[in-house]
C-alpha atoms as a PDB file:
ATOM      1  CA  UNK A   1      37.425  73.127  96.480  1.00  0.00           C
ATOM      2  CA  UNK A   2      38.404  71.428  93.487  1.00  0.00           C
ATOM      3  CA  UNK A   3      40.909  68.969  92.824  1.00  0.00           C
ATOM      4  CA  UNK A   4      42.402  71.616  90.460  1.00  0.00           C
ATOM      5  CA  UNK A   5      42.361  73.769  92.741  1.00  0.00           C
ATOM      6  CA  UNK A   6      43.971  71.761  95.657  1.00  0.00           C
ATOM      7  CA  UNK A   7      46.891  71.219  92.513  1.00  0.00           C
ATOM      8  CA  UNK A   8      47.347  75.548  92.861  1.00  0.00           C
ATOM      9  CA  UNK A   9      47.758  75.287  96.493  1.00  0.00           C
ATOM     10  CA  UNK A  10      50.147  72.582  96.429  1.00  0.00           C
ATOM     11  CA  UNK A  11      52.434  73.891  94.176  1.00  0.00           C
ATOM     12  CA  UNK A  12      51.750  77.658  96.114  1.00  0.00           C
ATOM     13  CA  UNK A  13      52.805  75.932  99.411  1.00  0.00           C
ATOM     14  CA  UNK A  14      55.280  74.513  97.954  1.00  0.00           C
ATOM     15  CA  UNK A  15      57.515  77.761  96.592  1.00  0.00           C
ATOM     16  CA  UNK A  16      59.478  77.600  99.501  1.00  0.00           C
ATOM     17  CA  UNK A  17      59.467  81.737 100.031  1.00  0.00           C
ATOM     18  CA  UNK A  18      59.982  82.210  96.214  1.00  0.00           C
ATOM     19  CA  UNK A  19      58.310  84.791  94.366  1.00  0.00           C
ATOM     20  CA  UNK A  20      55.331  82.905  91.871  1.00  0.00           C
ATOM     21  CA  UNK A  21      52.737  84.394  89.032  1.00  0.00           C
ATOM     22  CA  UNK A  22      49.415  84.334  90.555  1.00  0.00           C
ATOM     23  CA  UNK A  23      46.459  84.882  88.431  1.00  0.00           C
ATOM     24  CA  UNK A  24      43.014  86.028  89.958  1.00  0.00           C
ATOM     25  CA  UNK A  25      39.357  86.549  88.241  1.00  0.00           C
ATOM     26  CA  UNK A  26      40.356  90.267  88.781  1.00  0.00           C
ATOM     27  CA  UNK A  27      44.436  90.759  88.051  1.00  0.00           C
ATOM     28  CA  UNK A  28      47.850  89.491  88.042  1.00  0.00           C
ATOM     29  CA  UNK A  29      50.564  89.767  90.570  1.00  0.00           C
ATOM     30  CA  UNK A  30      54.070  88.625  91.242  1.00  0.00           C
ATOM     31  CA  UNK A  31      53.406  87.226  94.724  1.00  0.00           C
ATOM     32  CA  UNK A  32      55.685  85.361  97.213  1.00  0.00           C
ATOM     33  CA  UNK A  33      52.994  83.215  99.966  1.00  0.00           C
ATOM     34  CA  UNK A  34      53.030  83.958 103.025  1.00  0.00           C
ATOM     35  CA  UNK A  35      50.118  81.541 104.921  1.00  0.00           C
ATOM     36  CA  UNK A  36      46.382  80.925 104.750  1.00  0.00           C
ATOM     37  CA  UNK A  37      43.535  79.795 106.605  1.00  0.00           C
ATOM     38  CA  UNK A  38      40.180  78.286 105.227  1.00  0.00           C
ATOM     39  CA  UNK A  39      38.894  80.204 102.493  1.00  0.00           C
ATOM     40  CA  UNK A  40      41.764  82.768 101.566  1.00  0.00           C
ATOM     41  CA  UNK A  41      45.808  82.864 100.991  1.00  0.00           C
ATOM     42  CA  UNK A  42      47.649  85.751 102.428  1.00  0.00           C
ATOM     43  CA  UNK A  43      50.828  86.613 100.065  1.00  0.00           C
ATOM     44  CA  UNK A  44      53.438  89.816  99.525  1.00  0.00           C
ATOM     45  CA  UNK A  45      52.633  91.510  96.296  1.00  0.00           C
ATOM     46  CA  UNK A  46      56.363  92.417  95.053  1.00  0.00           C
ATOM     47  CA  UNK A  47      54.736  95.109  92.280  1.00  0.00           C
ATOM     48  CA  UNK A  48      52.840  96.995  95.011  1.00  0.00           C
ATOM     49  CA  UNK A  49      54.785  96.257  98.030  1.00  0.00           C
ATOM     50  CA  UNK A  50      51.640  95.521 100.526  1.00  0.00           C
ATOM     51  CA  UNK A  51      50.596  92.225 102.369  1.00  0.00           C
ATOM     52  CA  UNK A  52      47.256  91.201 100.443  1.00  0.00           C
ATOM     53  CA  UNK A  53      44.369  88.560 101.245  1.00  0.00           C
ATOM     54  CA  UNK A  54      43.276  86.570  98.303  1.00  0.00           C
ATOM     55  CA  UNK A  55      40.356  83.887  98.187  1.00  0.00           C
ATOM     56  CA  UNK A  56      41.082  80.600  97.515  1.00  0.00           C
ATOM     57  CA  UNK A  57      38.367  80.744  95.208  1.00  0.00           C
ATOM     58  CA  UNK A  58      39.338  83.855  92.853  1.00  0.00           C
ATOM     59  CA  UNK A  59      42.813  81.574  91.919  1.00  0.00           C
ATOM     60  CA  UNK A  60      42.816  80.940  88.263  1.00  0.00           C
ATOM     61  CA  UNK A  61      46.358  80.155  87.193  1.00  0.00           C
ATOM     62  CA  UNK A  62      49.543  79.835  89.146  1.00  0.00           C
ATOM     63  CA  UNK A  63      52.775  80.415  87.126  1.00  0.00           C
ATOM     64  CA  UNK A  64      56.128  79.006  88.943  1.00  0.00           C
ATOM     65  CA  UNK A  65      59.322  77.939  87.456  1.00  0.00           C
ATOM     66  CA  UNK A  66      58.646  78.265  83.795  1.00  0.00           C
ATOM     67  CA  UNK A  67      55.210  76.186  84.491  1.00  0.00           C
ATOM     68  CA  UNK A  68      51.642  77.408  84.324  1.00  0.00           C
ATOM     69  CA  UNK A  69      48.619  75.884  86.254  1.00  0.00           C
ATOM     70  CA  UNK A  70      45.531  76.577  85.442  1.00  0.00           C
ATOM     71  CA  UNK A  71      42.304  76.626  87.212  1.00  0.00           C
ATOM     72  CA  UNK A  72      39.269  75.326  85.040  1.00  0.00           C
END
């Protein structure tokens, strides 16, 4: 993983149960975390109203409180 990377999981973490932009390769979702283990992040998609399992490694941006990090 990438320092970048480790920056998008930090600030993830670190929403306290709050609901956060998350940006994969694939889509967008307004997503509140739940946990994670080694390669993936398991958050509650608020649009579709389902548990979902995202790799660590599909992340690109992470939008919380007005601020956007991006994945390069």
């Amino acid at each position: 993983m990438t320092n970048r990377t480790n920056t998008e999981l930090k600030v993830i973490r670190n929403s306290a149960g709050r609901y956060f932009g998350l940006e994969t390769k694939n889509e967008t979702i307004n997503a509140r975390f739940i946990g994670e283990s080694i390669a993936t992040i398991v958050v509650e998609d608020r649009n579709a109203g389902e548990v979902r399992r995202i790799a660590k490694s599909s992340i690109t941006a992470v939008s919380f409180r007005g601020s956007r990090t991006v994945v390069r």
